[in-house]
Protein backbone atom coordinates (compact mmCIF):
# COMPACT_ATOMS: atom_id res chain seq x y z
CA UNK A 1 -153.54 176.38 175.50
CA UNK A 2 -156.11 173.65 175.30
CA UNK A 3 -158.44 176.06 177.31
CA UNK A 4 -158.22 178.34 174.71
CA UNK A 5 -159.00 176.21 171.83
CA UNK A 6 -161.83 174.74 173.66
CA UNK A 7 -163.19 178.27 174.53
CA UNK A 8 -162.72 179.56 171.14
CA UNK A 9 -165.29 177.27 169.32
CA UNK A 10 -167.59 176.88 172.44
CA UNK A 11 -171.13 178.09 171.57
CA UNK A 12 -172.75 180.56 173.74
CA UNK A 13 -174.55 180.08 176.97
CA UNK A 14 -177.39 181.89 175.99
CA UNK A 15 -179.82 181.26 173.06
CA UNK A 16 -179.96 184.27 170.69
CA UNK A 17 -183.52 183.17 169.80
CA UNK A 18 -185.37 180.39 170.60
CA UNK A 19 -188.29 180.64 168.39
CA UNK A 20 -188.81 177.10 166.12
CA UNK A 21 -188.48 179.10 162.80
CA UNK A 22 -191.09 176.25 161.13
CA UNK A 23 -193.06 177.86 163.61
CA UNK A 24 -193.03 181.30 162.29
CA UNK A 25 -194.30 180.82 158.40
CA UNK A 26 -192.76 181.88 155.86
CA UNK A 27 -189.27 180.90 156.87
CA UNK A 28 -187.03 184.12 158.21
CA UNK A 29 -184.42 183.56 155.42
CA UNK A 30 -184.76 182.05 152.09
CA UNK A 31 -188.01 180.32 150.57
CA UNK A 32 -191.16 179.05 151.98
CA UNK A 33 -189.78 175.79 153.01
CA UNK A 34 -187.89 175.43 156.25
CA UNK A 35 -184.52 173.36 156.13
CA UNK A 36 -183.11 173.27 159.69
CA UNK A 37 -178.92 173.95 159.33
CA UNK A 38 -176.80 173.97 162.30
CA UNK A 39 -178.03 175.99 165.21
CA UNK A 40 -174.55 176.90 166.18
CA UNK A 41 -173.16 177.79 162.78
CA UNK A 42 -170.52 175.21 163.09
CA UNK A 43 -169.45 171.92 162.49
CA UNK A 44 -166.67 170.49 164.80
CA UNK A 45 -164.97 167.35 163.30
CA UNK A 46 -162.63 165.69 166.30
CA UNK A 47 -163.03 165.05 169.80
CA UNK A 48 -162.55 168.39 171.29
CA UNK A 49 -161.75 166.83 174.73
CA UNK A 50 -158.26 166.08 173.04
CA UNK A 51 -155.28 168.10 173.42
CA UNK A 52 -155.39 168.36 169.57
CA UNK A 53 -157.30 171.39 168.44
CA UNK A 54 -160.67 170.25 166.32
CA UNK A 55 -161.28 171.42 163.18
CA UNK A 56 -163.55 174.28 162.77
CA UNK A 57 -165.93 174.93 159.51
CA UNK A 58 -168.18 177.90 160.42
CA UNK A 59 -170.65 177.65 156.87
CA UNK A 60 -173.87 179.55 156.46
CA UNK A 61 -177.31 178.54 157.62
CA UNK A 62 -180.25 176.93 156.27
CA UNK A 63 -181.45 179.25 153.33
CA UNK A 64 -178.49 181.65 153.19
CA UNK A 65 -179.11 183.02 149.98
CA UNK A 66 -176.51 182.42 147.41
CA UNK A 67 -175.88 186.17 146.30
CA UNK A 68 -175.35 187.08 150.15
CA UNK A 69 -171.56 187.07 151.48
CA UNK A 70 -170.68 185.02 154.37
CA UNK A 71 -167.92 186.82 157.18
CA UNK A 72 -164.60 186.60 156.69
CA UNK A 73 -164.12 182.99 158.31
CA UNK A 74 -160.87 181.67 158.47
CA UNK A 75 -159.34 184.58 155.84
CA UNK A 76 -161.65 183.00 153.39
CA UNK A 77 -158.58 181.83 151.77
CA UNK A 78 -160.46 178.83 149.42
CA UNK A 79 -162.37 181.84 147.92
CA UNK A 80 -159.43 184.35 146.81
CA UNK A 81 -159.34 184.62 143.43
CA UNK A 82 -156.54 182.11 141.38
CA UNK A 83 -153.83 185.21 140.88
CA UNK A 84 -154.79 186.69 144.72
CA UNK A 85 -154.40 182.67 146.54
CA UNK A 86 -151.01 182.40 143.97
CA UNK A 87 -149.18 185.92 144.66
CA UNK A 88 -150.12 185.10 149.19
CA UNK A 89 -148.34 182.04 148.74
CA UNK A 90 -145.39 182.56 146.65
CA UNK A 91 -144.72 185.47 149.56
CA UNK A 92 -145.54 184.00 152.01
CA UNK A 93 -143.61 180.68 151.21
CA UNK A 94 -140.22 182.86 150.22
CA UNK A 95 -140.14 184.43 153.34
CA UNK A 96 -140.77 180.97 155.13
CA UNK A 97 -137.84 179.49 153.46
CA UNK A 98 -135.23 182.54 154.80
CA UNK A 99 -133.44 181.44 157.53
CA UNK A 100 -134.10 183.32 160.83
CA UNK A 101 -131.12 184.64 163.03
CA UNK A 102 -130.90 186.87 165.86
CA UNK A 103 -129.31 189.89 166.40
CA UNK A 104 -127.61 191.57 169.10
CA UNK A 105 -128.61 188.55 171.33
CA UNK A 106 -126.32 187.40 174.35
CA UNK A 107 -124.71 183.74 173.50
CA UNK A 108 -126.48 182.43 177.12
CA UNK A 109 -129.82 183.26 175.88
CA UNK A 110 -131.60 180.11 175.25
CA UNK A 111 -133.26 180.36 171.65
CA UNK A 112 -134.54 177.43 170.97
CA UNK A 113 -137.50 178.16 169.17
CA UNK A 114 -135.82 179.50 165.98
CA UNK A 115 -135.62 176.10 165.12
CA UNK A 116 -139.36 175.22 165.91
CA UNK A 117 -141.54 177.54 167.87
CA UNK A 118 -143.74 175.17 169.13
CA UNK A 119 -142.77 171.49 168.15
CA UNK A 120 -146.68 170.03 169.59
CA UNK A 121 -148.16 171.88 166.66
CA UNK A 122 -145.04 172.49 163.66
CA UNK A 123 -143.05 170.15 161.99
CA UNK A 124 -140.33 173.61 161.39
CA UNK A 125 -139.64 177.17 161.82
CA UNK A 126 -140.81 177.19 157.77
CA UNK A 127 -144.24 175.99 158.73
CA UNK A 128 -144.87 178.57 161.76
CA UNK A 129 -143.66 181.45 159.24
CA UNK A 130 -145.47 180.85 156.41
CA UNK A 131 -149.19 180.34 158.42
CA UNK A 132 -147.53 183.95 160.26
CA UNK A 133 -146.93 185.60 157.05
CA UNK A 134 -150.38 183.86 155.03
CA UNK A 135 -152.58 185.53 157.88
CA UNK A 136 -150.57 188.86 157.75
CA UNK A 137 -151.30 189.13 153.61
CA UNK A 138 -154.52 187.94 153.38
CA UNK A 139 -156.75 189.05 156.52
CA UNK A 140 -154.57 191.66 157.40
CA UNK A 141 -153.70 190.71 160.83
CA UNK A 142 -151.91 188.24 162.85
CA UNK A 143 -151.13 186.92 166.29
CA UNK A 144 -148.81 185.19 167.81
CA UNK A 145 -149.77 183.52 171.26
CA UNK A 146 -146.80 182.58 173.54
CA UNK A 147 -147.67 179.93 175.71
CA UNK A 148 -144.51 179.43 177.54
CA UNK A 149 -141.25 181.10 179.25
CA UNK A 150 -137.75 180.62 180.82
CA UNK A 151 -137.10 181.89 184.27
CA UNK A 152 -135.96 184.71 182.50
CA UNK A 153 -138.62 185.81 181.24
CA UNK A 154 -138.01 185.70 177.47
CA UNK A 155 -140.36 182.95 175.23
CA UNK A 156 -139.66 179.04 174.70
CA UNK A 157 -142.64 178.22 173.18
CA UNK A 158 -145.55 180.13 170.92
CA UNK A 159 -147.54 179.69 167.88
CA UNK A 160 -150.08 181.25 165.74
CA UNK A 161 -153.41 182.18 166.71
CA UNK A 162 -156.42 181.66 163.85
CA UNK A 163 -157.35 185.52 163.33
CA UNK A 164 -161.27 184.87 163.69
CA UNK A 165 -161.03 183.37 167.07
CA UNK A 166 -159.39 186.46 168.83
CA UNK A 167 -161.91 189.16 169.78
CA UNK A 168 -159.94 192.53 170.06
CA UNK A 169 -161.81 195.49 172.34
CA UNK A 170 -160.47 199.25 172.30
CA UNK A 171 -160.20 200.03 176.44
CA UNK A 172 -158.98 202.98 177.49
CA UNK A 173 -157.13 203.87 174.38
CA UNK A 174 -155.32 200.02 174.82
CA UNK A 175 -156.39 196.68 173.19
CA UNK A 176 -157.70 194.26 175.34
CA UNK A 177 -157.65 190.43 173.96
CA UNK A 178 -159.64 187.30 174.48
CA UNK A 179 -159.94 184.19 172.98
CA UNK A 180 -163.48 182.33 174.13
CA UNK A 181 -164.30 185.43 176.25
CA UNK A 182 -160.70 184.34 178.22
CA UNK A 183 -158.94 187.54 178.59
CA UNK A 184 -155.55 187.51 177.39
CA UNK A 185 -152.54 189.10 179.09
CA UNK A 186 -151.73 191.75 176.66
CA UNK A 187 -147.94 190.96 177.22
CA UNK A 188 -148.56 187.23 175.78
CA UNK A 189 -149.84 188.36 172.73
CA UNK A 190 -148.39 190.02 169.59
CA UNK A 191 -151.01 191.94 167.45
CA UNK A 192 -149.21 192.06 163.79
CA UNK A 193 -151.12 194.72 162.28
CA UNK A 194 -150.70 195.43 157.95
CA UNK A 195 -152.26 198.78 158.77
CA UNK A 196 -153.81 199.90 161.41
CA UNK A 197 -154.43 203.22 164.08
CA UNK A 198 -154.65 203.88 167.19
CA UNK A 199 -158.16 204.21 167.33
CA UNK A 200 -158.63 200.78 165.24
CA UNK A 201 -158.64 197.41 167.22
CA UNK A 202 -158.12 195.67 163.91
CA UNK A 203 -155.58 195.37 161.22
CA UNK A 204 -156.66 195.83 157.60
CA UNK A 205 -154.85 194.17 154.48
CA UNK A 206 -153.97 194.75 150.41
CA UNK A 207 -157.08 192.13 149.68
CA UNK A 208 -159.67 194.40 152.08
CA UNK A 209 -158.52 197.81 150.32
CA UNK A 210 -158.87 195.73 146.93
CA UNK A 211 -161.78 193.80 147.60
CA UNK A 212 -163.42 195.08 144.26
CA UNK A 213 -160.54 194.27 142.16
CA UNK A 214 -160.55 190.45 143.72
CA UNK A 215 -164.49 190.77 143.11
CA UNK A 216 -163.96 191.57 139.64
CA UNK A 217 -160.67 188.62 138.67
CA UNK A 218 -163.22 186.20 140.83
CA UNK A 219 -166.19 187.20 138.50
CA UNK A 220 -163.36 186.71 135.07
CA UNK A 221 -162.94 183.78 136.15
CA UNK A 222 -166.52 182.54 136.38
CA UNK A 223 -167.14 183.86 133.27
CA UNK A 224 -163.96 182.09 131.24
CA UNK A 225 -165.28 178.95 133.52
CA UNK A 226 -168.88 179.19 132.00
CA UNK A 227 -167.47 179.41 128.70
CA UNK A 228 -165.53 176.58 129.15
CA UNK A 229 -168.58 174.43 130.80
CA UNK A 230 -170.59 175.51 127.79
CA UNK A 231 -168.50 173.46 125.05
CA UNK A 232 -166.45 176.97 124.14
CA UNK A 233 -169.61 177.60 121.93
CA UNK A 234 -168.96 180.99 120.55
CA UNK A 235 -171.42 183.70 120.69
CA UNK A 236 -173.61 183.87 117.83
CA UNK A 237 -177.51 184.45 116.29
CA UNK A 238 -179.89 181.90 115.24
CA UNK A 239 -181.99 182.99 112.34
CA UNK A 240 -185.77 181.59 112.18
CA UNK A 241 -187.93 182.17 108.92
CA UNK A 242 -191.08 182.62 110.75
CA UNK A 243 -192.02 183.91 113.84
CA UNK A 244 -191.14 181.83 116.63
CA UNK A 245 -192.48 181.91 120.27
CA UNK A 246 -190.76 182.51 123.57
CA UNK A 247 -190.74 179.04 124.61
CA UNK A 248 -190.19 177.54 121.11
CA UNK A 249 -187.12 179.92 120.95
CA UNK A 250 -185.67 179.10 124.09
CA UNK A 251 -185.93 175.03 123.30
CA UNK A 252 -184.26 175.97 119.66
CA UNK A 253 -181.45 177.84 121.73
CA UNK A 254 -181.22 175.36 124.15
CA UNK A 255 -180.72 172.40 121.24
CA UNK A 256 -178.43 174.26 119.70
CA UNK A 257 -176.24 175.07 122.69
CA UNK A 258 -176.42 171.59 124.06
CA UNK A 259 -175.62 169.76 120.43
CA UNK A 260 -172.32 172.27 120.01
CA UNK A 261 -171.28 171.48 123.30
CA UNK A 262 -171.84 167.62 122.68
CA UNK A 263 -170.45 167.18 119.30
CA UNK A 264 -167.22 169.95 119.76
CA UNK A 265 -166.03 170.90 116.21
CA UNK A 266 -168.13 168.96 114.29
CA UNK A 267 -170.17 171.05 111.33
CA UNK A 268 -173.41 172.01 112.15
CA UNK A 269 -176.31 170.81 110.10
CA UNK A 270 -179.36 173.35 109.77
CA UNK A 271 -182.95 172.80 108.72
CA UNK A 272 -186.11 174.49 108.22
CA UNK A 273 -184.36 177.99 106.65
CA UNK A 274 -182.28 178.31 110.11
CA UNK A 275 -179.40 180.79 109.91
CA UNK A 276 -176.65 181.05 112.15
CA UNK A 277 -174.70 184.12 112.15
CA UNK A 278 -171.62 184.15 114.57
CA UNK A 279 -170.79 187.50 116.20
CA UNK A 280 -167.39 189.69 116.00
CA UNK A 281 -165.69 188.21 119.06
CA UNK A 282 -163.20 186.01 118.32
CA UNK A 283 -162.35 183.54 121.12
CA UNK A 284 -160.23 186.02 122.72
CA UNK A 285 -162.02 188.86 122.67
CA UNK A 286 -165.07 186.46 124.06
CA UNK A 287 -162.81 185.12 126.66
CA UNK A 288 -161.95 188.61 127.80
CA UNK A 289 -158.46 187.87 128.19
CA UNK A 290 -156.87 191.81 128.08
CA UNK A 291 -159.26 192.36 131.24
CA UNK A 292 -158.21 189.66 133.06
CA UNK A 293 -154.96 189.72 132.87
CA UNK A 294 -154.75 193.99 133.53
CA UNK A 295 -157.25 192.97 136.59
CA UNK A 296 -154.56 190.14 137.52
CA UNK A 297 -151.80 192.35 137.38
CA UNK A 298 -153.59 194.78 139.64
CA UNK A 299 -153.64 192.22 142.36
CA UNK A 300 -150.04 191.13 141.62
CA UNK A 301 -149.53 194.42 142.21
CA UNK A 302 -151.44 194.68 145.42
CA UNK A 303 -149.63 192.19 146.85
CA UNK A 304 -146.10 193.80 146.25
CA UNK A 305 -145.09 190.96 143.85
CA UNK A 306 -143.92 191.77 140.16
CA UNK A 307 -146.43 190.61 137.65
CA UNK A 308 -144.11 189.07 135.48
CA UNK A 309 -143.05 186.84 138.29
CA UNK A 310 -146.57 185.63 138.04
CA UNK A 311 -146.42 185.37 134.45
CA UNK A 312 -148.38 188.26 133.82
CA UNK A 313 -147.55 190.52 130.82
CA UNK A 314 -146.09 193.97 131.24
CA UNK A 315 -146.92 197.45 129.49
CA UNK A 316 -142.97 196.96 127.69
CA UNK A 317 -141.88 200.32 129.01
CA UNK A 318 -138.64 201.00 130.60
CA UNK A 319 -139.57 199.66 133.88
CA UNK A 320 -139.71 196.39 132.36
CA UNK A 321 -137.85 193.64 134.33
CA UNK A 322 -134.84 192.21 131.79
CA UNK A 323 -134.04 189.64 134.01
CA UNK A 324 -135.27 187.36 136.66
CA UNK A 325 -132.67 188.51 138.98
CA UNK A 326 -133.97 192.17 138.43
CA UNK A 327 -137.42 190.87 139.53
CA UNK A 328 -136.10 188.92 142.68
CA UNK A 329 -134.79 191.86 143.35
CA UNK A 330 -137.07 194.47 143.17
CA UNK A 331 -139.54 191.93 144.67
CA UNK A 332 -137.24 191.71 147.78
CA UNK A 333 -137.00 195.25 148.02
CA UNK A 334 -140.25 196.84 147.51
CA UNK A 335 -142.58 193.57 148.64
CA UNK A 336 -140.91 190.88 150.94
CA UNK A 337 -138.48 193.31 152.63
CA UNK A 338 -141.20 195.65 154.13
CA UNK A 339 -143.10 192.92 155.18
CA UNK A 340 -140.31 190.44 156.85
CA UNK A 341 -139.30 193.90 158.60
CA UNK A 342 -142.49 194.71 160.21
CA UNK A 343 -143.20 191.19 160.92
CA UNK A 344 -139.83 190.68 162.33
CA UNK A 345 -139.68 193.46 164.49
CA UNK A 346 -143.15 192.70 166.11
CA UNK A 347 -142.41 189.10 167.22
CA UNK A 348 -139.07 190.34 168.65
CA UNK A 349 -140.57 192.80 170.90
CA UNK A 350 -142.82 189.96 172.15
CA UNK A 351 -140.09 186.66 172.34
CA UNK A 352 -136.95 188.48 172.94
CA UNK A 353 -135.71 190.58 175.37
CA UNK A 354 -135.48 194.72 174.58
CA UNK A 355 -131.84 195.39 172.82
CA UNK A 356 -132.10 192.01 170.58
CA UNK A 357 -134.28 191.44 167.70
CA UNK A 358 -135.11 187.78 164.86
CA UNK A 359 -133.79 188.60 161.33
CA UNK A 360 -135.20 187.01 158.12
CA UNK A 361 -131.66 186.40 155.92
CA UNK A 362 -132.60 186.92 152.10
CA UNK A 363 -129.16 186.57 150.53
CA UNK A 364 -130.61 182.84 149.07
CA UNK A 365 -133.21 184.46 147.47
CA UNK A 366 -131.02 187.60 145.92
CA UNK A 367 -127.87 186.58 145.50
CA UNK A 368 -125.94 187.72 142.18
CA UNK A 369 -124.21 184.86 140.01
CA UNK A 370 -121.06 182.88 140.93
CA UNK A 371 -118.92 184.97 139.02
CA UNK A 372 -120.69 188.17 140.45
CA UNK A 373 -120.28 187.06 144.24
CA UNK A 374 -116.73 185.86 143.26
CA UNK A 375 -115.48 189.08 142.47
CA UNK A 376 -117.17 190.70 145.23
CA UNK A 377 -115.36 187.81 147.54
CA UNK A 378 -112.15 189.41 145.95
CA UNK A 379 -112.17 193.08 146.01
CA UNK A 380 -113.33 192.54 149.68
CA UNK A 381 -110.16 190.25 150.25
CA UNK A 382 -108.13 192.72 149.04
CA UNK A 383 -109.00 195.10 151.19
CA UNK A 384 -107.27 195.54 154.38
CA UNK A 385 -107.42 197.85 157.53
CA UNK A 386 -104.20 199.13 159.40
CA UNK A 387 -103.62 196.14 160.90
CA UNK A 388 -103.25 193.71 157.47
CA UNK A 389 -106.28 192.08 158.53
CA UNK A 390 -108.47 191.59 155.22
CA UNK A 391 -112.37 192.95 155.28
CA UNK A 392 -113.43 189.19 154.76
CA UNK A 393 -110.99 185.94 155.59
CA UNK A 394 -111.17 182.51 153.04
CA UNK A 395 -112.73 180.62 155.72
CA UNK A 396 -115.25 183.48 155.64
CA UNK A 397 -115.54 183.29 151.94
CA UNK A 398 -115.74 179.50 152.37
CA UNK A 399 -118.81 179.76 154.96
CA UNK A 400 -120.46 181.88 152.62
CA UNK A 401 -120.92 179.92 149.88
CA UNK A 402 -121.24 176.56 152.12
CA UNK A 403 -117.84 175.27 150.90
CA UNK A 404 -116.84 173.94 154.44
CA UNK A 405 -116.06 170.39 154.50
CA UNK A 406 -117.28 168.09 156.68
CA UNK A 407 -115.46 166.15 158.80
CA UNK A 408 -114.93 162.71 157.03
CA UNK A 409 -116.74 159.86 159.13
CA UNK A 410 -113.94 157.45 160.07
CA UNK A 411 -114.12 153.90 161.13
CA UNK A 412 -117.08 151.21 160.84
CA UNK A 413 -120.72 152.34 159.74
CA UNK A 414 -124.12 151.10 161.84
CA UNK A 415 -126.94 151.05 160.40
């Protein structure tokens, strides 16, 4: 494992180019004036030659223009847009927080890692899940590296691999892996894939096929932000009497702008026959708030989770959720469910043997009322096979709903 981490952010052997770009006037990218950046387009913070990975930040160069945009380091999570970062994380933290159990699993296979995958690197199973389920939503891809086994063969220990440091190569209709240009043994790897082919060594996600509505929210939000930096001045025309000059009309704007913002909802004193007319828009309108939260919704949307759940507005039409509980729900069904499945599935097929697979259970984050489950509890107790024997048993009931008692501690108390 350390071999891999140290591979993945070791620069190349080779130098793409050589050439001393204050050599080669004007500079290659960007103005005039040569600003030497980081050859190696990273910046390592942390002694690599520890067991502990380092911390990458790939950034771009010297005189990367600003309009330009950068590859998708890392998922690019810091730059999602405020609804897009919100509706990843309230998935992807859900599904972290349902317990895992296996199924169809012999009681002498030893399972540890469903309580911690890989205790060196997570504190739980939640923290492994949710960084599994984060890269899944947002770049589209995820893998899973196992990087130990029993004697029989199934995993003990394996964690997440950061999607930008795996290269994947098509080969003879197969995907070949390698981390650092250090192949990987196909079998240690699972390749989580939102949607992919068979001709495609990549996976794509809901934020690629969107990338113009996350464009569009990010550029809202800019806009409401420049509003906001500007002193919430509202849009508006300044009258002159005479005939004014470029330059003498961009200082009168400027004062203006910069006293408004200054002196917030005080009254404005004019001079010199000055007129100020303010335009239709009222804040709202100027704020375009309709847009942006229809282009909000979209991504809630994209992301499989009910807008309302992000406190979005709905169109009020029949398909309006009444109830939390209805949005759980058809969030579980439509969004998380899907997802957990085809996550689920995948990891099994690479930690545990063919015939048993890891479950995600839900039933915290769906479960009807008291009174709801308690009549359930009932009508199941009441039914009964030839035998007598009830469909579910009291101490079944009790486990259920956690109403086991412990057993009481007796005798003296250590500290």
């Amino acid at each position: 494992m350390r071999e891999l981490f140290t591979r993945s952010i070791r620069p190349p052997d080779e130098i793409p180019n050589d050439n001393d770009p204050a050599d080669v006037p004007p500079a290659t990218v960007g103005g005039n004036v040569y600003r030497p950046g980081d050859p190696d387009g990273v910046q390592v913070v942390g002694e690599s030659s520890s067991w502990v990975p380092p911390t990458i930040r790939p950034s771009a160069w010297s005189g990367w223009p600003a309009e330009w945009a950068t590859p998708n380091w890392s998922n690019r999570t810091a730059e999602l847009a405020g609804t897009a970062w919100a509706c990843v994380d309230f998935n992807a933290r859900n599904l972290a927080a349902m317990p895992p159990y296996l199924v169809g699993a012999a009681t002498s296979l030893n399972t540890s890692w469903i309580e911690n995958p890989d205790p060196d690197l997570y504190e739980s199973w939640d923290e492994f899940a949710k960084e599994l389920f984060w890269d899944f939503q947002s770049g589209g891809e995820a893998f899973v590296l196992v990087t130990a086994r029993y004697a029989a063969g199934n995993a003990a220990r394996f964690h997440v691999l950061p999607p930008w440091t795996v290269d994947v190569e098509m080969a003879g209709g197969f995907r070949r892996y390698s981390v650092g240009r250090v192949p990987i043994d196909p079998a240690d790897i699972c390749h989580l894939r939102y949607q992919g082919s068979v001709d495609d060594a990549r996976g794509h996600g809901p934020l690629e096929a969107g990338r113009s509505i996350v464009a569009s929210a990010r550029g809202l939000a800019q806009y409401a932000a420049t509003i906001t930096a500007g002193g919430l001045v509202p849009s508006s025309i300044l009258e002159a009497p005479e005939q004014m000059s470029p330059d003498q009309a961009a200082t009168l704007r400027d004062d203006w702008v910069a006293q408004r913002s200054a002196f917030p909802g005080y009254p404005a004193v004019l001079t010199g026959g000055l007129k100020w007319t303010p335009t239709a828009l009222n804040p709202k309108d100027m704020a375009l708030l309709e847009l942006a939260q229809f282009t909000n919704s979209q991504i809630a949307v994209l992301l499989g989770v009910p807008p309302p759940l992000m406190g979005l507005p709905t169109a009020g039409d029949s398909l309006t959720y009444n109830t939390v509980l209805m949005a759980l729900e058809q969030h579980w069904r439509t969004g998380l469910r899907p997802m957990a499945s085809t996550v689920m599935k995948g990891l099994s097929g690479t930690v545990l043997p063919r015939g048993s697979w890891v479950e995600l259970n839900s039933d915290s984050y769906v479960q009807p009322p008291p009174l709801e489950r308690a009549q359930t509890y009932e009508i199941l107790h009441r039914i009964v096979d030839a035998d007598g024997q009830p469909v579910i048993t009291v101490d079944q009931i009790r486990q259920a709903e956690r109403l086991v008692q412990a057993t009481p501690i007796t005798g003296p108390v250590t500290a």
